[in-house]
Protein backbone atom coordinates (compact mmCIF):
# COMPACT_ATOMS: atom_id res chain seq x y z
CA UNK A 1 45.08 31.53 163.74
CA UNK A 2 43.53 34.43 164.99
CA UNK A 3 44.77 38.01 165.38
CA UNK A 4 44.52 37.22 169.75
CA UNK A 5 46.34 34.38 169.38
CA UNK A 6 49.00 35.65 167.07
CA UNK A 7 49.41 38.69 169.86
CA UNK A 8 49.33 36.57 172.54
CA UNK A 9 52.51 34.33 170.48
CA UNK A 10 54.40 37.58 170.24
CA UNK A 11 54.22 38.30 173.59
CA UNK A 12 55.50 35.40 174.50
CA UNK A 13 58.33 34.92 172.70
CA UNK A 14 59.34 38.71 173.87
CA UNK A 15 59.15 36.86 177.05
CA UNK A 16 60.86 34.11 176.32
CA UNK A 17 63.73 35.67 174.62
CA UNK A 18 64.32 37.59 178.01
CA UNK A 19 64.39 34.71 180.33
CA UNK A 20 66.10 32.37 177.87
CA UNK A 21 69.12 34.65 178.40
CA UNK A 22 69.61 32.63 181.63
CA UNK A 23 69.56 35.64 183.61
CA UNK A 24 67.06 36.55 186.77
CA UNK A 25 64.43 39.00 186.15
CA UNK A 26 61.78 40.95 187.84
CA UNK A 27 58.16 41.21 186.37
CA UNK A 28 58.65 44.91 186.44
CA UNK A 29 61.89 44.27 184.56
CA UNK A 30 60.29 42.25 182.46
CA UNK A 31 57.47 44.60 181.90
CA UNK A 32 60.08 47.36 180.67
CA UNK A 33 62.23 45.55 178.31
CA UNK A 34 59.42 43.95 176.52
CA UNK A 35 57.21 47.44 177.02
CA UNK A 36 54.38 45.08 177.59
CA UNK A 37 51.98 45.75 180.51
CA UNK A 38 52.26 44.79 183.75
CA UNK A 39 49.05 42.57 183.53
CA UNK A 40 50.38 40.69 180.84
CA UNK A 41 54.04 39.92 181.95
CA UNK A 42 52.41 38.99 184.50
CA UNK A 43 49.74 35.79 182.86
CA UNK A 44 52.50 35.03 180.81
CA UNK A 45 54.89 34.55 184.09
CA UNK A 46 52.12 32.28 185.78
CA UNK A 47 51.43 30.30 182.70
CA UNK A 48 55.57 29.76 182.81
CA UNK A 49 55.40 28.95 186.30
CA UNK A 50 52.14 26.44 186.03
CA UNK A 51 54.18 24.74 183.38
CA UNK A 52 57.33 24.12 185.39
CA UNK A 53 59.19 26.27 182.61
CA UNK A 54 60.56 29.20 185.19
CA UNK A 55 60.88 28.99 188.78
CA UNK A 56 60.46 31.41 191.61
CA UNK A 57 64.24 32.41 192.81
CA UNK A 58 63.58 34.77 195.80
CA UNK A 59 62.56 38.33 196.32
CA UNK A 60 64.41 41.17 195.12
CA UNK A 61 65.84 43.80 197.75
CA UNK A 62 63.36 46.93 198.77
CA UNK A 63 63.23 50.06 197.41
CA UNK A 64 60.52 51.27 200.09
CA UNK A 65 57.53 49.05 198.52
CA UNK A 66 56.57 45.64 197.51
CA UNK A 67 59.01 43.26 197.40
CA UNK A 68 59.11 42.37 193.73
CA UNK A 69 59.36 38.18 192.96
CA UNK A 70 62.89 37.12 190.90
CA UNK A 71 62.35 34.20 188.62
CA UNK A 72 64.85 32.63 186.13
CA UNK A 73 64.30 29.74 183.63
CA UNK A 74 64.13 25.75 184.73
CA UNK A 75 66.96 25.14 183.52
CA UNK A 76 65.69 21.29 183.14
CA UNK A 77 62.63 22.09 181.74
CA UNK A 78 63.85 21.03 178.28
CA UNK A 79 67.16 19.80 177.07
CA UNK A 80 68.91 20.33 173.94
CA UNK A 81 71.06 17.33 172.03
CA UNK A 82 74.55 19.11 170.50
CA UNK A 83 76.44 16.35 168.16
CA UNK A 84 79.70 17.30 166.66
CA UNK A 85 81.31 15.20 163.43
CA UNK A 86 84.63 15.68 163.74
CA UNK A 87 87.54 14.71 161.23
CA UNK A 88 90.70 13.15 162.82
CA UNK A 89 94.16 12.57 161.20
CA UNK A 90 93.59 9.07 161.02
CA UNK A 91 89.73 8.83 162.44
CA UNK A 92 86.70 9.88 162.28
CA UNK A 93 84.78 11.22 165.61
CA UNK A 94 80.97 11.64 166.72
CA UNK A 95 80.99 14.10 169.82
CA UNK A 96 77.41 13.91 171.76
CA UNK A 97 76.45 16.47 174.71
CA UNK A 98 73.22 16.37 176.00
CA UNK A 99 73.05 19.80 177.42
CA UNK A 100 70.00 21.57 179.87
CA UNK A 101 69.05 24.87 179.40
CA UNK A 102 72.09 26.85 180.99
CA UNK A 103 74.18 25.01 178.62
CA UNK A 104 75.64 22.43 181.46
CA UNK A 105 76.22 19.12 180.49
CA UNK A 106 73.78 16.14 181.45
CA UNK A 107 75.41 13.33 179.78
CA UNK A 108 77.97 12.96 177.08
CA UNK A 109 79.25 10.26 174.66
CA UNK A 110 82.53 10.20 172.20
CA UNK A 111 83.00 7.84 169.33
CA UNK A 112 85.70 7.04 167.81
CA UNK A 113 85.59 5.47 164.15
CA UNK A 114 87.97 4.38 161.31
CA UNK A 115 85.04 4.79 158.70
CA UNK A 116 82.61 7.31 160.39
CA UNK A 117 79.64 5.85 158.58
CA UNK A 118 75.90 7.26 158.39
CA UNK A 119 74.63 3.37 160.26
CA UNK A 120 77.71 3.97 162.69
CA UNK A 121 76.02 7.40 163.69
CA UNK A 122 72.85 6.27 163.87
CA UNK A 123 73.32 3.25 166.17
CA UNK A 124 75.01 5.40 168.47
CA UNK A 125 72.12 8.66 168.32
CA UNK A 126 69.53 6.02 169.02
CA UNK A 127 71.35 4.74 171.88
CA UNK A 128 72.10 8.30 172.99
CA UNK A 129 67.94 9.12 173.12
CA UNK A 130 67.45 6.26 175.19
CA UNK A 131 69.34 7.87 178.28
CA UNK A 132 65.83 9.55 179.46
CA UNK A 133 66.01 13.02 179.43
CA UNK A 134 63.68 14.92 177.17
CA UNK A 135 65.23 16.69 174.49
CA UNK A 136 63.94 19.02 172.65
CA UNK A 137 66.13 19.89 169.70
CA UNK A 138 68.86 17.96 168.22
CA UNK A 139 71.31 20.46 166.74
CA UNK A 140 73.83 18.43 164.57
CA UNK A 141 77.27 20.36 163.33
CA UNK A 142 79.09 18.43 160.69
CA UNK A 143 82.11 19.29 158.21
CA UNK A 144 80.40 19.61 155.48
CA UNK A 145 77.62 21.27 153.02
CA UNK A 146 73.87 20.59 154.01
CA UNK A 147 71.21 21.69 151.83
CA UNK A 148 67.90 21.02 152.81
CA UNK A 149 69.72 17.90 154.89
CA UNK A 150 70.89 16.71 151.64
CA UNK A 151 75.13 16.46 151.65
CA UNK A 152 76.90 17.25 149.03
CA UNK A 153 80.77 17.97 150.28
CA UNK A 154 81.95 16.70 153.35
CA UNK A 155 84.74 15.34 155.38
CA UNK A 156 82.92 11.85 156.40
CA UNK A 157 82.33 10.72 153.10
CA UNK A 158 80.15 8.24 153.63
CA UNK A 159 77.67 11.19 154.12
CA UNK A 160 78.21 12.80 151.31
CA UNK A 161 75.50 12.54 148.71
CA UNK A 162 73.05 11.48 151.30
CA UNK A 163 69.74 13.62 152.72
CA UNK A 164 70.65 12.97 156.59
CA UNK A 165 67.81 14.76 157.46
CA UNK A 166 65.40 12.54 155.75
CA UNK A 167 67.30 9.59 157.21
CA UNK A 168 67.31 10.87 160.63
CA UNK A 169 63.29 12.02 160.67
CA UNK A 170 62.81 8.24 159.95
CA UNK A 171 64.37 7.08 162.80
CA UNK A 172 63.59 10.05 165.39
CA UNK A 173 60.98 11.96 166.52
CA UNK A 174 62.59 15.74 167.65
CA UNK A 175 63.37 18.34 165.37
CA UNK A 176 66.83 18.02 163.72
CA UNK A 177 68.79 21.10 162.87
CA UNK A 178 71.79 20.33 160.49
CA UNK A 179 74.65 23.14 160.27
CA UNK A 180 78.55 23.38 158.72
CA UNK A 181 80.67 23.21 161.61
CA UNK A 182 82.20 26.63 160.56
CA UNK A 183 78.81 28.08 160.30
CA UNK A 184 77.93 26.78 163.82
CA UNK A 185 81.59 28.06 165.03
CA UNK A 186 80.76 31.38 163.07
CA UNK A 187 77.55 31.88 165.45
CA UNK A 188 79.31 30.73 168.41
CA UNK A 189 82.07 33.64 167.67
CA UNK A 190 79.15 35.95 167.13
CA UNK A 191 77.61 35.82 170.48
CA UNK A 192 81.29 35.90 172.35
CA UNK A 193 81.85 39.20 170.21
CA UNK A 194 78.27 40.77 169.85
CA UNK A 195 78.67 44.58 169.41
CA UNK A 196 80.25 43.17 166.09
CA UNK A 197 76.90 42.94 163.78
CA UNK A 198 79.24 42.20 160.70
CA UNK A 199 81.65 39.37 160.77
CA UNK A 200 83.34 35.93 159.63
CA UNK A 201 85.52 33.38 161.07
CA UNK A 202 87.71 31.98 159.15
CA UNK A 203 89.11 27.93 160.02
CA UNK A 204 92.33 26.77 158.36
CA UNK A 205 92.82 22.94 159.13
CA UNK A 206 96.12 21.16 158.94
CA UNK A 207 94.35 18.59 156.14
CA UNK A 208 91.73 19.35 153.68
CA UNK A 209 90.61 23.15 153.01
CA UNK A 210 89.83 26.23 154.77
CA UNK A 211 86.20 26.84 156.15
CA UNK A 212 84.38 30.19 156.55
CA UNK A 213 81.25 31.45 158.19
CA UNK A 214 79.92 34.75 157.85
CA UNK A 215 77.65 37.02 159.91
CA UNK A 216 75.64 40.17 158.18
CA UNK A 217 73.77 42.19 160.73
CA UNK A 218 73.57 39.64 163.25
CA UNK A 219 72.07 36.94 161.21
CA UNK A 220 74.25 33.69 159.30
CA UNK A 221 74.60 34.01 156.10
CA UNK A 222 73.86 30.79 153.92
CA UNK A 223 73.44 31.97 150.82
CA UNK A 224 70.98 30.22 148.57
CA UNK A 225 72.00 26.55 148.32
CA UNK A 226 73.92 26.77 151.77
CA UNK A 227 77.30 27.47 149.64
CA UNK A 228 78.31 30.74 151.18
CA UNK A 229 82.16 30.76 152.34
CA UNK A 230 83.12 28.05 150.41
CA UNK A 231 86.19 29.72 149.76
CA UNK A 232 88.15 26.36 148.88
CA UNK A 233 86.55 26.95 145.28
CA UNK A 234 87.78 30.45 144.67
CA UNK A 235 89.31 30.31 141.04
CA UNK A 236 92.88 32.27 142.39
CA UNK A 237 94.59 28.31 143.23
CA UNK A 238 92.78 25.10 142.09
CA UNK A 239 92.83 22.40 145.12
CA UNK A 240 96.48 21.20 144.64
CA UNK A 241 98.03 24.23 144.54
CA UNK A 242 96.02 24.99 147.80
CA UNK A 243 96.96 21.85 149.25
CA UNK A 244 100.85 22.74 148.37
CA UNK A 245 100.26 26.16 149.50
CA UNK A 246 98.86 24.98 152.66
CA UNK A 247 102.14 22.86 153.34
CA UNK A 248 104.30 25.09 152.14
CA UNK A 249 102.96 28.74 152.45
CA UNK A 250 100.00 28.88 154.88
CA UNK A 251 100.01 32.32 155.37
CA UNK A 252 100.15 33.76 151.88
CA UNK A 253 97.03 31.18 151.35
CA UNK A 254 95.17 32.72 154.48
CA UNK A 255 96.09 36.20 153.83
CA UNK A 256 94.95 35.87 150.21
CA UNK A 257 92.10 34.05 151.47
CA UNK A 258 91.04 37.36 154.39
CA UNK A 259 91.65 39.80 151.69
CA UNK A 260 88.77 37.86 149.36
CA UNK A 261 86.44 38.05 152.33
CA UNK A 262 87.36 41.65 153.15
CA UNK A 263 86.55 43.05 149.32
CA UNK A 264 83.38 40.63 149.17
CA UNK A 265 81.78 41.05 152.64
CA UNK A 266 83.83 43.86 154.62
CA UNK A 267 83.63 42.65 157.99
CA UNK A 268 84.12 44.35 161.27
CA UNK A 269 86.26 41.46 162.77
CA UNK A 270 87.70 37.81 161.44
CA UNK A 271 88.28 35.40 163.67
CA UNK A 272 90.97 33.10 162.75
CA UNK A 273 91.28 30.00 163.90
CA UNK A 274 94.46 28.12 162.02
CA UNK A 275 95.56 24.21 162.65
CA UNK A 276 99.02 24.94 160.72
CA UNK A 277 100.20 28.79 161.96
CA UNK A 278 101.35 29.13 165.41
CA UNK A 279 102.01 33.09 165.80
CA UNK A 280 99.36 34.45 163.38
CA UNK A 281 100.25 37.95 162.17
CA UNK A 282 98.12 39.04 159.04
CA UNK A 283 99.52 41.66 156.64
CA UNK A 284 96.62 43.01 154.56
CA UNK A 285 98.84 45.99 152.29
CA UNK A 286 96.23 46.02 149.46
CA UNK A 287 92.96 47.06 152.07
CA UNK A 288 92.92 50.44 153.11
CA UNK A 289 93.87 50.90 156.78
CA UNK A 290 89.81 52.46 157.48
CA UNK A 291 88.25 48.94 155.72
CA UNK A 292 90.66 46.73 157.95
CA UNK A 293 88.99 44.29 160.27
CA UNK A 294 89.39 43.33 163.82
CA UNK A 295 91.83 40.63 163.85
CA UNK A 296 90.94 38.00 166.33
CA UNK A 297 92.81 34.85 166.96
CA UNK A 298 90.82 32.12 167.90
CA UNK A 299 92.09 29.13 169.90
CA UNK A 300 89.50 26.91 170.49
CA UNK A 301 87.47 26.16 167.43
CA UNK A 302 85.34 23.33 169.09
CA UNK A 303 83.97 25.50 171.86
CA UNK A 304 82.85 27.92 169.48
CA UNK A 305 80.97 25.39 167.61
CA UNK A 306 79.33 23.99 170.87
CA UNK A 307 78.36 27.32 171.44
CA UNK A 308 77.07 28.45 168.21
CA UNK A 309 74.84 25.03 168.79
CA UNK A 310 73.23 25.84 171.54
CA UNK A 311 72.41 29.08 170.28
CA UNK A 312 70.87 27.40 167.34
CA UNK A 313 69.01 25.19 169.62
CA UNK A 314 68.17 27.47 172.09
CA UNK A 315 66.50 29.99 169.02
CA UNK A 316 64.85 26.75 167.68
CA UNK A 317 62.67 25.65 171.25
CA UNK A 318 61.65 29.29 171.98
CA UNK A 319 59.94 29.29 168.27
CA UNK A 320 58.42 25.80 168.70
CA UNK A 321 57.34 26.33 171.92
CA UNK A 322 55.50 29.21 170.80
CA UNK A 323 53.47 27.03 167.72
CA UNK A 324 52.45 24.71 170.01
């Protein structure tokens, strides 16, 4: 590709990343966040507009000149397909959301399963992509850990030692995103709590073992093979004492848990999202009072995996659009 080209990409996506915020801009805005010329913001704008990717909102109040033009992003231009595995007491659950590009919901499907099987999930997927509306990205959130869309733990088994991804490309033509559910939750609590550019969220479920995602300067933190924040295998209680702990003594568990993630990472906040403690009040004595984190307690875990989705998703189509 050549050195135009590659300029004329970057200005785009400066672009992009502006009007993908869902907000209404001004060319001159435009112009002065992105410090790119006038001229340019404004064949990138018309090449938007000729595409059906922005629209024309209104004009902006005068100052004394011009009138400047608002525009804001299609929001059907493209849509985005969230799925959400989700493990039940006694079932298993496949969550679909076919979303536009404000995040609204277009069309939505729950399954409930007793086995939660990789040829129940893609029956339903294929039936999903049938209901018209062009997607984009499909940005899948599952409890488990995908390397490389191969599974190695997880809470539907029948996934587990399986490369989805590989399965899924067979069957479907958009590009597949596969996430931890934590992870995606860990994203989702980024963006609600932005100014802080170093944090985790921590997810304590009533069955099975605790979950963590971690944020370092803004980004998600994998780790090489996708094991980051699998703090289940920690060597300070083997799984049955953690599953006696977590019946019996949830908070010493937790708090032992935070304190690990404080030494190792030293985050600015933890959210803390617990299926077991009702009134969560962390005691950390052994971390200095100055290396303490923001406590938050988080309520909803699901919406802050939907969101950390569509943030996934969202980042995803503004690159791909851009290679096209």
């Amino acid at each position: 590709m050549s050195k135009v080209n590659d300029l004329k990409q970057e200005n785009e996506i400066k672009i992009r990343e502006c009007l993908y915020d869902g907000r209404i801009w001004t060319k001159n805005d435009l112009a002065y966040k992105t410090s790119l010329s006038l001229a340019t913001t404004t064949n990138i704008l018309q090449e938007m507009l000729k595409n059906h990717e922005i629209e024309y909102v209104s004009d902006s109040k005068s100052t004394g000149g011009r009138k400047s033009k608002e525009y804001q992003l299609y929001k059907d231009y493209k849509h985005l397909l969230k799925i959400v595995l989700k493990k039940n007491k006694k079932s298993y659950e496949f969550i679909f959301e076919i979303i536009d590009l404000y995040d609204q919901i277009v069309y939505q499907k729950n399954h409930s399963s007793l086995k939660g099987t990789v040829e129940e999930f893609l029956k339903i997927i294929k039936e999903v992509l049938k209901k018209g509306q062009e997607i984009a990205v499909i940005c899948l959130s599952l409890p488990g850990v995908c390397d490389q869309g191969m599974i190695d733990l997880c809470d539907f088994e029948d996934f587990q030692n399986k490369n989805i991804l590989e399965i899924l490309k067979k069957e479907i033509k958009q590009k597949i995103i596969i996430e931890n559910d934590v992870n995606c939750a860990s994203i989702g609590f980024y963006h609600q709590y932005s100014h802080y550019q170093n944090s985790a969220l921590i997810y304590q479920p009533a069955v099975d073992y605790v979950g963590c995602g971690m944020i370092i300067q803004g980004k998600l933190y994998n780790g090489f093979s996708h094991f980051a924040g699998e703090l289940r295998c920690l060597p300070f209680y083997d799984h049955l004492q953690q599953e006696r702990l977590l019946k019996d003594a949830p908070q010493e568990l937790l708090e032992k848990q935070i304190v690990t993630l404080c030494c190792v990472l030293n985050p600015e906040a933890i959210g803390i999202c617990s299926d077991v403690l009702k009134d969560i009040q962390i005691s950390l004595p052994t971390i200095p009072l100055k290396h303490q984190p923001q406590i938050i307690k988080i309520n909803q875990l699901y919406k802050l995996i939907k969101e950390g989705l569509f943030q996934i998703g969202k980042n995803q189509m503004i690159g791909e659009m851009n290679n096209e």
